[in-house]
PDB file of N, CA and C in Angstrom:
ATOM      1  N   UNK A   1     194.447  39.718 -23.512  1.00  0.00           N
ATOM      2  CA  UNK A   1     193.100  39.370 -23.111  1.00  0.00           C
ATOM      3  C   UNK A   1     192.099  40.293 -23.808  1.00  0.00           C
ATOM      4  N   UNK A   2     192.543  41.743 -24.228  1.00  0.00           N
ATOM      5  CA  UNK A   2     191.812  42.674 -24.488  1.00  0.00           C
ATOM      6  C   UNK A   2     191.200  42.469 -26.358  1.00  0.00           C
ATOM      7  N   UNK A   3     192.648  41.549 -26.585  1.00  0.00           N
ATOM      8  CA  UNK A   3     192.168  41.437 -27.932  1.00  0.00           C
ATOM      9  C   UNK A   3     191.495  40.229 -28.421  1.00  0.00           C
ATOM     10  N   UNK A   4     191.328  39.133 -26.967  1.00  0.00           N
ATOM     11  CA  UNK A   4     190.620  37.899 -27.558  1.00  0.00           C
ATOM     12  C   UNK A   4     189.108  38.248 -27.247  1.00  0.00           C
ATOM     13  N   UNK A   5     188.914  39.036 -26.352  1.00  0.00           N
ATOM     14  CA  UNK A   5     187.731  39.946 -25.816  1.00  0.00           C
ATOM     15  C   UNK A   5     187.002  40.201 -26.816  1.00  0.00           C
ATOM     16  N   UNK A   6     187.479  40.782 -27.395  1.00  0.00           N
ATOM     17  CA  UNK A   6     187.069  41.546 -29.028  1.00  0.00           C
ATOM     18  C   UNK A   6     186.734  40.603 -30.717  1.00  0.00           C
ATOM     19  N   UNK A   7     187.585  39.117 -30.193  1.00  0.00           N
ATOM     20  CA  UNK A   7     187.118  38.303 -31.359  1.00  0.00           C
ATOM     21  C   UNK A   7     185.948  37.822 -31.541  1.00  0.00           C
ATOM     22  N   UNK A   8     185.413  37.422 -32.148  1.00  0.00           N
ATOM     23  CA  UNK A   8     183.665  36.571 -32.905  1.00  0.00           C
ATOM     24  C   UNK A   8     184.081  35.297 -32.622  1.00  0.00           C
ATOM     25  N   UNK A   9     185.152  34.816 -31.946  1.00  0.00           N
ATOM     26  CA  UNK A   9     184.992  33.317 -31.673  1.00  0.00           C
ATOM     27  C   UNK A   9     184.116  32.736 -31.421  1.00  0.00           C
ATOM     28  N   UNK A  10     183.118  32.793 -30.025  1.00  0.00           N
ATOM     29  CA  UNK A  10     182.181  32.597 -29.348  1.00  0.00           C
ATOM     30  C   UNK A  10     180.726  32.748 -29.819  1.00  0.00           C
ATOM     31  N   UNK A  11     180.595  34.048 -30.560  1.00  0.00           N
ATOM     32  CA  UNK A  11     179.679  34.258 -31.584  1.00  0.00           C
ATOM     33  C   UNK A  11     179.313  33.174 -32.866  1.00  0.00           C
ATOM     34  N   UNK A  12     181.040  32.877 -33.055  1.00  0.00           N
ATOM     35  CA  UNK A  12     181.118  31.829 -34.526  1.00  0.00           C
ATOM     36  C   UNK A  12     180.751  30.804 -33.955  1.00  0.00           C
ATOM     37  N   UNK A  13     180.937  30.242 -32.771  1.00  0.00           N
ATOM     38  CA  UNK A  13     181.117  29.178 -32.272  1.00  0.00           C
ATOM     39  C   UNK A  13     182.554  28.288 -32.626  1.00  0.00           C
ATOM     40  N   UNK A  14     183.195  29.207 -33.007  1.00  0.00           N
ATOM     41  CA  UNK A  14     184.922  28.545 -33.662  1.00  0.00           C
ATOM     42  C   UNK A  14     185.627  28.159 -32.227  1.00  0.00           C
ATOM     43  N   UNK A  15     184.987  27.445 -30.716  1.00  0.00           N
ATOM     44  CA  UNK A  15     185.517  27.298 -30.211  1.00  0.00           C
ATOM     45  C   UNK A  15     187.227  26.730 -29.979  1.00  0.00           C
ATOM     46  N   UNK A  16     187.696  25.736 -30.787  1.00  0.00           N
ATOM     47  CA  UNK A  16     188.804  25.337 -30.836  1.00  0.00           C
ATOM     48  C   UNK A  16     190.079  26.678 -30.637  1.00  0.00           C
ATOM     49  N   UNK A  17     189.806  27.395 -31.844  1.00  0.00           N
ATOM     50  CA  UNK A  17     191.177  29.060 -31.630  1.00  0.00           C
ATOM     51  C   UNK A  17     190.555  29.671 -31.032  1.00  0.00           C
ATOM     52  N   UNK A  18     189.125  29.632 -29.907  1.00  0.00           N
ATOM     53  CA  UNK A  18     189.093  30.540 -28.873  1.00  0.00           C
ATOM     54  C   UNK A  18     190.201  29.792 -27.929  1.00  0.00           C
ATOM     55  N   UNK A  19     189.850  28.293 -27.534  1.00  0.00           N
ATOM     56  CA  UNK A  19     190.832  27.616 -27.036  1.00  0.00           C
ATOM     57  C   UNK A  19     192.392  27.692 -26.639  1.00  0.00           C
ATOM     58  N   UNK A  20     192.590  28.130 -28.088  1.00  0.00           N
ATOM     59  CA  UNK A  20     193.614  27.852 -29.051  1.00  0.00           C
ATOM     60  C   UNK A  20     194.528  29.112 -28.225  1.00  0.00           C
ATOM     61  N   UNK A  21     193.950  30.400 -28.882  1.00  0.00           N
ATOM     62  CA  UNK A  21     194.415  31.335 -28.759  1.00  0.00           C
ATOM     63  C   UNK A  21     193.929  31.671 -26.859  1.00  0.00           C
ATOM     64  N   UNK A  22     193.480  31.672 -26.008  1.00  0.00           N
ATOM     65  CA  UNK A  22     193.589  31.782 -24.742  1.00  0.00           C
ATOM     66  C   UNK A  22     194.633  31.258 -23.837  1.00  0.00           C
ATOM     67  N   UNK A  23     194.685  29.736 -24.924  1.00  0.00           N
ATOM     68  CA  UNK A  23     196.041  29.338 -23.976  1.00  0.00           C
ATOM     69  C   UNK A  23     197.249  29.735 -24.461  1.00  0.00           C
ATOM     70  N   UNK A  24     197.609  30.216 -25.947  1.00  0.00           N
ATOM     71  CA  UNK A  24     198.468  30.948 -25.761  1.00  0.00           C
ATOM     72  C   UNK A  24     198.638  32.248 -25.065  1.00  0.00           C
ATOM     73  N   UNK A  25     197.933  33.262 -24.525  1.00  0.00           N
ATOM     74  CA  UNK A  25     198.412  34.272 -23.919  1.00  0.00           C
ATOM     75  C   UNK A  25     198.461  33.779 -22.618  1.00  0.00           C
ATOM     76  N   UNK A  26     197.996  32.482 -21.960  1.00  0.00           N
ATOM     77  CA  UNK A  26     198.451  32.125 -20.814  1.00  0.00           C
ATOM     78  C   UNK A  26     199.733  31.500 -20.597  1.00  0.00           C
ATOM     79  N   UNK A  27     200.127  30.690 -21.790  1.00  0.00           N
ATOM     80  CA  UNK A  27     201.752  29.762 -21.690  1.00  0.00           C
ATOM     81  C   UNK A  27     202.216  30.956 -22.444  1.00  0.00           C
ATOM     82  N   UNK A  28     201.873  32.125 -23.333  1.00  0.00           N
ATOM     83  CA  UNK A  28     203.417  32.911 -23.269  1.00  0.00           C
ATOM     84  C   UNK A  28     203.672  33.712 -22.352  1.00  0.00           C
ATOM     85  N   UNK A  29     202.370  34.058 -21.521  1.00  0.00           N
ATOM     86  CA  UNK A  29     202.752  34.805 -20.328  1.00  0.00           C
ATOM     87  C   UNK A  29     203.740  34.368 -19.281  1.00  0.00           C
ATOM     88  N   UNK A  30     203.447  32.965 -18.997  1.00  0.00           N
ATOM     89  CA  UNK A  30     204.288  32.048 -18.196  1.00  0.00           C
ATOM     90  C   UNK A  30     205.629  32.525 -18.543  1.00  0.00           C
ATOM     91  N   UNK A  31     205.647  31.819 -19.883  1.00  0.00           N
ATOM     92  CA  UNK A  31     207.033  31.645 -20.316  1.00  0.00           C
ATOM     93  C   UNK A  31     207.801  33.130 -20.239  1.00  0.00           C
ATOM     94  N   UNK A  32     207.104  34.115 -20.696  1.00  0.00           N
ATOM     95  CA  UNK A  32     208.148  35.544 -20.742  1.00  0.00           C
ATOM     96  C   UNK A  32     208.546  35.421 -18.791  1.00  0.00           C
ATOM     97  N   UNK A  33     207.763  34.748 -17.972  1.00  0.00           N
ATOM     98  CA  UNK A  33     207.919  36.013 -16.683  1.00  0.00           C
ATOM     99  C   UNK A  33     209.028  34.793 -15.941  1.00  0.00           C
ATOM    100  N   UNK A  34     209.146  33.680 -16.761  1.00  0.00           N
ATOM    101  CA  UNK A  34     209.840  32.326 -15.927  1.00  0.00           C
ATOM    102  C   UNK A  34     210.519  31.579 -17.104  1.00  0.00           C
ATOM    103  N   UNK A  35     211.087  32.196 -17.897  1.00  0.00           N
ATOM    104  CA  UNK A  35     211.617  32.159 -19.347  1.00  0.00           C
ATOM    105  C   UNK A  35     211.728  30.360 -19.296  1.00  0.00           C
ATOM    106  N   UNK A  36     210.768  29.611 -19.645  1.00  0.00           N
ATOM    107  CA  UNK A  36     210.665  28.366 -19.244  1.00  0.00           C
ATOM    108  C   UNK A  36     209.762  27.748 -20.916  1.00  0.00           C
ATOM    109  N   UNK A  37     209.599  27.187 -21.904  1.00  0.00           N
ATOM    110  CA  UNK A  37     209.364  27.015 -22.696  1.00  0.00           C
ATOM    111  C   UNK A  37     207.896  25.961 -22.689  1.00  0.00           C
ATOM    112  N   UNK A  38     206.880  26.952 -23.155  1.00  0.00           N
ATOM    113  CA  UNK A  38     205.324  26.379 -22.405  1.00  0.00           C
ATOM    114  C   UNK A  38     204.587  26.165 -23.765  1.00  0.00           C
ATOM    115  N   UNK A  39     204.380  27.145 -25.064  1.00  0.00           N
ATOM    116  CA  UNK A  39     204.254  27.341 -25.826  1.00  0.00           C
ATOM    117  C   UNK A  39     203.848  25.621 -27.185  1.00  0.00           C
ATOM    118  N   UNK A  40     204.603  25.474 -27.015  1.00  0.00           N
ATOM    119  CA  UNK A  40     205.222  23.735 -27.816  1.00  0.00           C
ATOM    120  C   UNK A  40     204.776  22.489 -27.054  1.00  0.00           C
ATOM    121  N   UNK A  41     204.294  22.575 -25.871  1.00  0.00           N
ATOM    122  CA  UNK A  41     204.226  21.369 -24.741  1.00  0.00           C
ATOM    123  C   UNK A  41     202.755  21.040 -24.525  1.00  0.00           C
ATOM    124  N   UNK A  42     202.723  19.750 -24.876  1.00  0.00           N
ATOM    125  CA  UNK A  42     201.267  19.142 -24.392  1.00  0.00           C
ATOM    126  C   UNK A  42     201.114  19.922 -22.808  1.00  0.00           C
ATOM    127  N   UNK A  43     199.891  19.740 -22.711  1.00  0.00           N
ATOM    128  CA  UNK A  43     199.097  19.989 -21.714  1.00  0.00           C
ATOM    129  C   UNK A  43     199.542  19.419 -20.565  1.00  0.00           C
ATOM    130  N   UNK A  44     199.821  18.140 -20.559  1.00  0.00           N
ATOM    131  CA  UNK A  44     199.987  17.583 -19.098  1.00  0.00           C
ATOM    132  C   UNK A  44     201.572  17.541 -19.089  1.00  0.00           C
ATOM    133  N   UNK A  45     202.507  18.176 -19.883  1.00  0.00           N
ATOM    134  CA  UNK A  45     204.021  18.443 -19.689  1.00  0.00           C
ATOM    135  C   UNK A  45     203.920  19.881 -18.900  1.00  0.00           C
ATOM    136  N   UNK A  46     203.117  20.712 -20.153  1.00  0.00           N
ATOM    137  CA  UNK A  46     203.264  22.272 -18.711  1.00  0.00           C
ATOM    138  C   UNK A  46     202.619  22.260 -17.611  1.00  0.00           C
ATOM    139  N   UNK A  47     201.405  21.434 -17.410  1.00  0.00           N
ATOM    140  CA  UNK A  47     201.321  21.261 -16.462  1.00  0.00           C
ATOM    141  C   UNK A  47     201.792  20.799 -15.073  1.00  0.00           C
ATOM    142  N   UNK A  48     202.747  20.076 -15.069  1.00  0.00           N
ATOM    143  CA  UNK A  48     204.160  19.054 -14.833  1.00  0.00           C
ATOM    144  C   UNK A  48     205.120  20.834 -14.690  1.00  0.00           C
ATOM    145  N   UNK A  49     205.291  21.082 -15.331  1.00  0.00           N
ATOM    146  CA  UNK A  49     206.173  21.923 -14.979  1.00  0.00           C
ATOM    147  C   UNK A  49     205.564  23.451 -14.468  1.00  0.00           C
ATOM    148  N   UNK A  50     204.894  23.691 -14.438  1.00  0.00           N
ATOM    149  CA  UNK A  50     204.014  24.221 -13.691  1.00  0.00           C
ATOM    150  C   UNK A  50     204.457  24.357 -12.348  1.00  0.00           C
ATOM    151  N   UNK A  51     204.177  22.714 -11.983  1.00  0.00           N
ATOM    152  CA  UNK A  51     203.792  22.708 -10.649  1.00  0.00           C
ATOM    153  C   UNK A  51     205.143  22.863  -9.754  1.00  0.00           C
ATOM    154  N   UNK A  52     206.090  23.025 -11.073  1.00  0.00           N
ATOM    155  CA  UNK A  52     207.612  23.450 -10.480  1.00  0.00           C
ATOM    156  C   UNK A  52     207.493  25.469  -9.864  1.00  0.00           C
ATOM    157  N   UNK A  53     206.790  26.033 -10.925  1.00  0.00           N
ATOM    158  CA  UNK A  53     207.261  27.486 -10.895  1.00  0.00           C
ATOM    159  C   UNK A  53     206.689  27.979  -9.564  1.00  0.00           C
ATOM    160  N   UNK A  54     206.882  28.828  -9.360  1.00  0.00           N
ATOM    161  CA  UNK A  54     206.599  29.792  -7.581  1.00  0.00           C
ATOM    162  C   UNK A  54     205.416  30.101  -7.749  1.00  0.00           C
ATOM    163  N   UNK A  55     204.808  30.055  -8.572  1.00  0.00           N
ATOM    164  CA  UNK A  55     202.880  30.009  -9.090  1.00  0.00           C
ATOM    165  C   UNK A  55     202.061  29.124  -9.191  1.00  0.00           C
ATOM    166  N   UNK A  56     202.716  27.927  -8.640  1.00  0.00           N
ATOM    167  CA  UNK A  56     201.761  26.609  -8.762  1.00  0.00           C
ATOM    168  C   UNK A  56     200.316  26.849  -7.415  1.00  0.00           C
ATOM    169  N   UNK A  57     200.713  27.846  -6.621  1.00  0.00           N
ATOM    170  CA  UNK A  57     199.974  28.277  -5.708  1.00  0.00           C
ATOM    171  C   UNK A  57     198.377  28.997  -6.376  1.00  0.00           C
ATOM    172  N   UNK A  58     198.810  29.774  -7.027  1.00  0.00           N
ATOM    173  CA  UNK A  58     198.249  30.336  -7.939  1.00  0.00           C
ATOM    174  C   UNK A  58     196.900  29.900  -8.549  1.00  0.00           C
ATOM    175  N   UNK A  59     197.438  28.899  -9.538  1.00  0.00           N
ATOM    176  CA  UNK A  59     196.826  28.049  -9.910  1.00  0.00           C
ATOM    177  C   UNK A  59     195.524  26.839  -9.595  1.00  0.00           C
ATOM    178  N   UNK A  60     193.934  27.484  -9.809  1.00  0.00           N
ATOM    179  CA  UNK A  60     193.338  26.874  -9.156  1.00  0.00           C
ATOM    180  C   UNK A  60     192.831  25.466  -9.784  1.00  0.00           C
ATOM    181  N   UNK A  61     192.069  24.540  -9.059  1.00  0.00           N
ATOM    182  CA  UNK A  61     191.463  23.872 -10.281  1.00  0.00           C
ATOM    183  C   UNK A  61     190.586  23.579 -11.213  1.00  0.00           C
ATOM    184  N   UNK A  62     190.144  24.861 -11.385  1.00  0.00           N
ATOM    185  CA  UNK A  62     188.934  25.035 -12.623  1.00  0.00           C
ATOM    186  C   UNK A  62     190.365  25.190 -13.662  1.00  0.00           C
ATOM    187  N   UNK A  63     191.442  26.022 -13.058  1.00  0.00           N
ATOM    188  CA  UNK A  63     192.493  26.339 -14.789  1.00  0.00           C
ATOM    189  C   UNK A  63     193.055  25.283 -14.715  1.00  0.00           C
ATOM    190  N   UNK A  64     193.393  24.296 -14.314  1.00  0.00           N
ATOM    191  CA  UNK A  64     193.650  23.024 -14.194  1.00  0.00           C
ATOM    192  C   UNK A  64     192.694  22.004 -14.943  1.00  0.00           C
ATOM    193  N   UNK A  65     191.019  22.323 -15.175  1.00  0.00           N
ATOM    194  CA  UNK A  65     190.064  21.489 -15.319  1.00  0.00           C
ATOM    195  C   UNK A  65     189.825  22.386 -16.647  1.00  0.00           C
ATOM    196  N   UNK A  66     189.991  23.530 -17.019  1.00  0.00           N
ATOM    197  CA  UNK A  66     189.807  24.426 -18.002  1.00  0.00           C
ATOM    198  C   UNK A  66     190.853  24.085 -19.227  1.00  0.00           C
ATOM    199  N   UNK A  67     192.409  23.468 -18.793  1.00  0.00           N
ATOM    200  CA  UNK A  67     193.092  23.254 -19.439  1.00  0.00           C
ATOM    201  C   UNK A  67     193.009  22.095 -20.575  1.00  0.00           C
ATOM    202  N   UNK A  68     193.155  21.160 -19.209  1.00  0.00           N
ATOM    203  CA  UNK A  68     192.336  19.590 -20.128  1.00  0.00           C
ATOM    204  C   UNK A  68     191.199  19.741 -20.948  1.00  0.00           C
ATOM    205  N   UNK A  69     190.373  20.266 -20.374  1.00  0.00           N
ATOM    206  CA  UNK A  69     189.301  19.944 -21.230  1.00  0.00           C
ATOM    207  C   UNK A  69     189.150  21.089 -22.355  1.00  0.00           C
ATOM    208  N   UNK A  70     190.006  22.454 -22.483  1.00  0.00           N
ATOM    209  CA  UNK A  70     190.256  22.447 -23.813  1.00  0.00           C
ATOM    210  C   UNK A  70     191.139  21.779 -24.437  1.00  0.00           C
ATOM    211  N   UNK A  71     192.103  20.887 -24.038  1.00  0.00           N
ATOM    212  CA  UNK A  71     192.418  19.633 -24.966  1.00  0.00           C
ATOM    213  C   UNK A  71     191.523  19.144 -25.608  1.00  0.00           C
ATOM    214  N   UNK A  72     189.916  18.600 -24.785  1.00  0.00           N
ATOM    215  CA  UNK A  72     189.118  17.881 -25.786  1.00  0.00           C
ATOM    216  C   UNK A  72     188.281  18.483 -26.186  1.00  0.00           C
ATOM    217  N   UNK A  73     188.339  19.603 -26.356  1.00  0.00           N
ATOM    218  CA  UNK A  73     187.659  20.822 -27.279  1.00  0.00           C
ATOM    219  C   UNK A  73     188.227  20.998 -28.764  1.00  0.00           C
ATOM    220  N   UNK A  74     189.871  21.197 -28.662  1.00  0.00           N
ATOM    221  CA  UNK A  74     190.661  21.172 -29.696  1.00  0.00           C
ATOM    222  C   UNK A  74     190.763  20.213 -30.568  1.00  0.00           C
ATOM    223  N   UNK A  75     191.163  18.800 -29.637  1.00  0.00           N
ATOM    224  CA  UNK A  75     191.479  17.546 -30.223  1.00  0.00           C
ATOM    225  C   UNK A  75     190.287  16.314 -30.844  1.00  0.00           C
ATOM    226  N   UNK A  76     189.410  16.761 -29.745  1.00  0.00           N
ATOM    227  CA  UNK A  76     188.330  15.740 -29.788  1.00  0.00           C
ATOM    228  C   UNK A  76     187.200  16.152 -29.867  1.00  0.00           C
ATOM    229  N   UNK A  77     186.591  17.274 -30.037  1.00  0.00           N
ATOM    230  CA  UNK A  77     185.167  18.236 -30.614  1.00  0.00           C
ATOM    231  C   UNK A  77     184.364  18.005 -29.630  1.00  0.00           C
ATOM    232  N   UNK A  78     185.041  17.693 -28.319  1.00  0.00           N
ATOM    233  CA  UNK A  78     184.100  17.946 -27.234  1.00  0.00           C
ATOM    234  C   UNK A  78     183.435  19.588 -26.845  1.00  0.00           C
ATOM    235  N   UNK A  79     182.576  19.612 -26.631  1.00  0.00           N
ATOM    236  CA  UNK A  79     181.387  20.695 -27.031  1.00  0.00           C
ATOM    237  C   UNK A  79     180.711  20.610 -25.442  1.00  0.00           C
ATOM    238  N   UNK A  80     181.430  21.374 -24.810  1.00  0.00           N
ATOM    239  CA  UNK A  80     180.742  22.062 -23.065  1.00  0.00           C
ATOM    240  C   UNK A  80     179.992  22.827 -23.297  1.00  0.00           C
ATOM    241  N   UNK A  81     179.482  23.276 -22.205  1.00  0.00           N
ATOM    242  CA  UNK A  81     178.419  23.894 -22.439  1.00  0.00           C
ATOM    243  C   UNK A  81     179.405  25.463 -22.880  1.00  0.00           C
ATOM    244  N   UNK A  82     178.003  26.486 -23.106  1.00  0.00           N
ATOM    245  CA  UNK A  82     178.603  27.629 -23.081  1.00  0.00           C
ATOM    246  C   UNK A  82     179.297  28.835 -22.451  1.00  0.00           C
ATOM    247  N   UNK A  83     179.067  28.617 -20.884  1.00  0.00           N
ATOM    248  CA  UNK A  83     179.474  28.998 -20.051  1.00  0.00           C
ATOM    249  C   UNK A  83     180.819  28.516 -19.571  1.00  0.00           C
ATOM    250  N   UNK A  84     181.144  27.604 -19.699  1.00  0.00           N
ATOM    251  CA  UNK A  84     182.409  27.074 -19.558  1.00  0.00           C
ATOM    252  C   UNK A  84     183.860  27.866 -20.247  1.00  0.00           C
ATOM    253  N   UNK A  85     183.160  28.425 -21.551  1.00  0.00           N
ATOM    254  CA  UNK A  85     184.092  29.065 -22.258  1.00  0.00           C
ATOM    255  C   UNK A  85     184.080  30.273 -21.907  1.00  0.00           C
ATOM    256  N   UNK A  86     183.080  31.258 -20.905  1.00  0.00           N
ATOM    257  CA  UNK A  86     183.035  32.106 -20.840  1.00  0.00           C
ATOM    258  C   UNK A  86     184.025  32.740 -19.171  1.00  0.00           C
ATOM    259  N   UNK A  87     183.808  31.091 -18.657  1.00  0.00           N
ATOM    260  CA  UNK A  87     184.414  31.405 -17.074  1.00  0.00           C
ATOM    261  C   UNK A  87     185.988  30.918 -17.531  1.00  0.00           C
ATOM    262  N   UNK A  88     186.200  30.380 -18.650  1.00  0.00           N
ATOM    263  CA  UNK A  88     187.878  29.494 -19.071  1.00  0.00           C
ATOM    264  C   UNK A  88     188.109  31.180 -18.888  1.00  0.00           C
ATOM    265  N   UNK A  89     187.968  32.212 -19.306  1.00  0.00           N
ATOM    266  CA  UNK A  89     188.486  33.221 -19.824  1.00  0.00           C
ATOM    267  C   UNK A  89     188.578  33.769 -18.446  1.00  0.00           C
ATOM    268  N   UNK A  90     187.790  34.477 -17.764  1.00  0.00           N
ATOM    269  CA  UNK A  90     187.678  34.752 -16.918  1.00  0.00           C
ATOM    270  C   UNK A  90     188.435  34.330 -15.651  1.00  0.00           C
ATOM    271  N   UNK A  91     188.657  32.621 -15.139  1.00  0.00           N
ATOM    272  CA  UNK A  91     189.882  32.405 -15.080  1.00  0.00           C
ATOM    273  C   UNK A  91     190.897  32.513 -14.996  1.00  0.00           C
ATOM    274  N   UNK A  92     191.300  32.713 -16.731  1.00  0.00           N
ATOM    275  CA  UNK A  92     193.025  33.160 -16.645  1.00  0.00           C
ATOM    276  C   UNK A  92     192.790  34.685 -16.270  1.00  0.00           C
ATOM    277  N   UNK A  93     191.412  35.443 -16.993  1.00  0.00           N
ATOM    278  CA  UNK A  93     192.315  36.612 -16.652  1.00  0.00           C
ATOM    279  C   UNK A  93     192.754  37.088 -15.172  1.00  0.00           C
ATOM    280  N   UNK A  94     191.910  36.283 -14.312  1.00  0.00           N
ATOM    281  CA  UNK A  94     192.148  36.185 -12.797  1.00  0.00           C
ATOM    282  C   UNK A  94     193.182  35.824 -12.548  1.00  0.00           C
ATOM    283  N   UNK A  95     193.566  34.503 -12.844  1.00  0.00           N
ATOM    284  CA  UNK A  95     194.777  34.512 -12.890  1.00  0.00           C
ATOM    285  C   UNK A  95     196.077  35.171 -13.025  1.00  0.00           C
ATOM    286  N   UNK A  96     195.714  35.976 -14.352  1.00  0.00           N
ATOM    287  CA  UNK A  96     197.168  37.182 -14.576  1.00  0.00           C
ATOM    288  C   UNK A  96     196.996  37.893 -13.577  1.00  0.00           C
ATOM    289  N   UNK A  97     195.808  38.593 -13.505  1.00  0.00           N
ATOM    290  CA  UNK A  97     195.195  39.990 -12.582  1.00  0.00           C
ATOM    291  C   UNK A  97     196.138  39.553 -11.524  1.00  0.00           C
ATOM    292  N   UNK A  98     195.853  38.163 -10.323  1.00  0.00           N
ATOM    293  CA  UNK A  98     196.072  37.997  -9.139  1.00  0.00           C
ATOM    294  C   UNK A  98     197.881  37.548  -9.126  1.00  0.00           C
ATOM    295  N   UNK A  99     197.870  37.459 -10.029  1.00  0.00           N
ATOM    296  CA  UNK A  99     199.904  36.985 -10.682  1.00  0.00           C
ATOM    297  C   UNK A  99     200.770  38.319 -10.740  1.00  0.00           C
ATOM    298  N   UNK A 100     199.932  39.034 -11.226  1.00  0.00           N
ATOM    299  CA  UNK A 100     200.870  40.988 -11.444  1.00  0.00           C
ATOM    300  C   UNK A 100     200.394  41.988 -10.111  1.00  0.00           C
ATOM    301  N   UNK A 101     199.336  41.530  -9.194  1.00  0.00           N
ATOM    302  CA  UNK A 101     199.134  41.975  -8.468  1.00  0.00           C
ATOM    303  C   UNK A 101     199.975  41.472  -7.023  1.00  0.00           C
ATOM    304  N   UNK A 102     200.324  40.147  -7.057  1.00  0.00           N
ATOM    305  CA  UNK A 102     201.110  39.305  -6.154  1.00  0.00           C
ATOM    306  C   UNK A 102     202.606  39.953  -6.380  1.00  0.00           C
ATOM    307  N   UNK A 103     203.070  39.961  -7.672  1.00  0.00           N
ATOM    308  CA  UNK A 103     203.950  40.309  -8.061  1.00  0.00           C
ATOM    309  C   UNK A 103     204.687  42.123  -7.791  1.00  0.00           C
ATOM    310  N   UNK A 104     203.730  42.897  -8.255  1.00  0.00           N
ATOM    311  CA  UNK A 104     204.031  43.760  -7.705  1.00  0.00           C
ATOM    312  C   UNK A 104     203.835  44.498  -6.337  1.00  0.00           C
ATOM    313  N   UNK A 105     203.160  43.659  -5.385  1.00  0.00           N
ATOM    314  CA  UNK A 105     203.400  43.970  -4.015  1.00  0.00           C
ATOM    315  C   UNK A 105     204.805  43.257  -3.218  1.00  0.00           C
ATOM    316  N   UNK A 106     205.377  42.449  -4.428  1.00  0.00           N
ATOM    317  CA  UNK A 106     206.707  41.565  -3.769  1.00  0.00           C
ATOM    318  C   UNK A 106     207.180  42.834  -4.414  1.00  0.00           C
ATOM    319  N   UNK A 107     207.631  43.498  -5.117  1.00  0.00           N
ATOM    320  CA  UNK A 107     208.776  44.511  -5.987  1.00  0.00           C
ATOM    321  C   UNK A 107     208.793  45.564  -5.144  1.00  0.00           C
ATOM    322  N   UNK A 108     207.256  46.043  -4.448  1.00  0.00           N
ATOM    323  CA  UNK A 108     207.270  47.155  -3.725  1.00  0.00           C
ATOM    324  C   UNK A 108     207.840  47.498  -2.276  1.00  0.00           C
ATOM    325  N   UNK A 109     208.190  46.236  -2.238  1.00  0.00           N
ATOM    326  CA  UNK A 109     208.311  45.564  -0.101  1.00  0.00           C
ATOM    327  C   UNK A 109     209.767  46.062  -0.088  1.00  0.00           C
TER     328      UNK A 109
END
């Protein structure tokens, strides 16, 4: 997160590999902690499997609504507003934050 923080994506307006690259540190995160293969899979397959892992709880639906619609950011040059890209991020990193924080109060018990 620290290093997409730091890119000119948003600046460039190169939204697509801000896209691009956010959802990968979210499906490889998945995948390292639930060795489950997220990386390669349309959107509405990990999503689908998702809703299998012990984190589907987790999961709210803005990253649900954040997901798709960077599909049509990537695929289809749909163009949200600017804030959208700023809370997508924000989001996952909530997401991890509240995932390693869940996580390590189960390790500590």
């Amino acid at each position: 997160m620290n290093w997409l923080s730091k890119q000119n994506f948003l600046e460039q307006k190169d939204f697509v590999n801000y896209h691009y690259e956010l959802g990968v540190i979210f499906r490889a995160f998945l995948e390292k902690q639930y060795e489950v293969n997220l990386l390669d899979l349309p959107t509405a397959e990990v999503l689908e499997k998702i809703q299998h892992l012990p984190i589907a709880s987790l999961l709210s639906e803005k990253m649900i609504t954040w997901m798709k619609t960077a599909d049509l950011v990537k695929f289809a040059k749909y163009e949200p507003t600017y804030s959208f890209h700023e809370e997508a991020f924000q989001e996952v990193k909530q997401f991890l934050t509240q995932f390693l924080s869940e996580e390590s109060s189960i390790t500590s018990e």
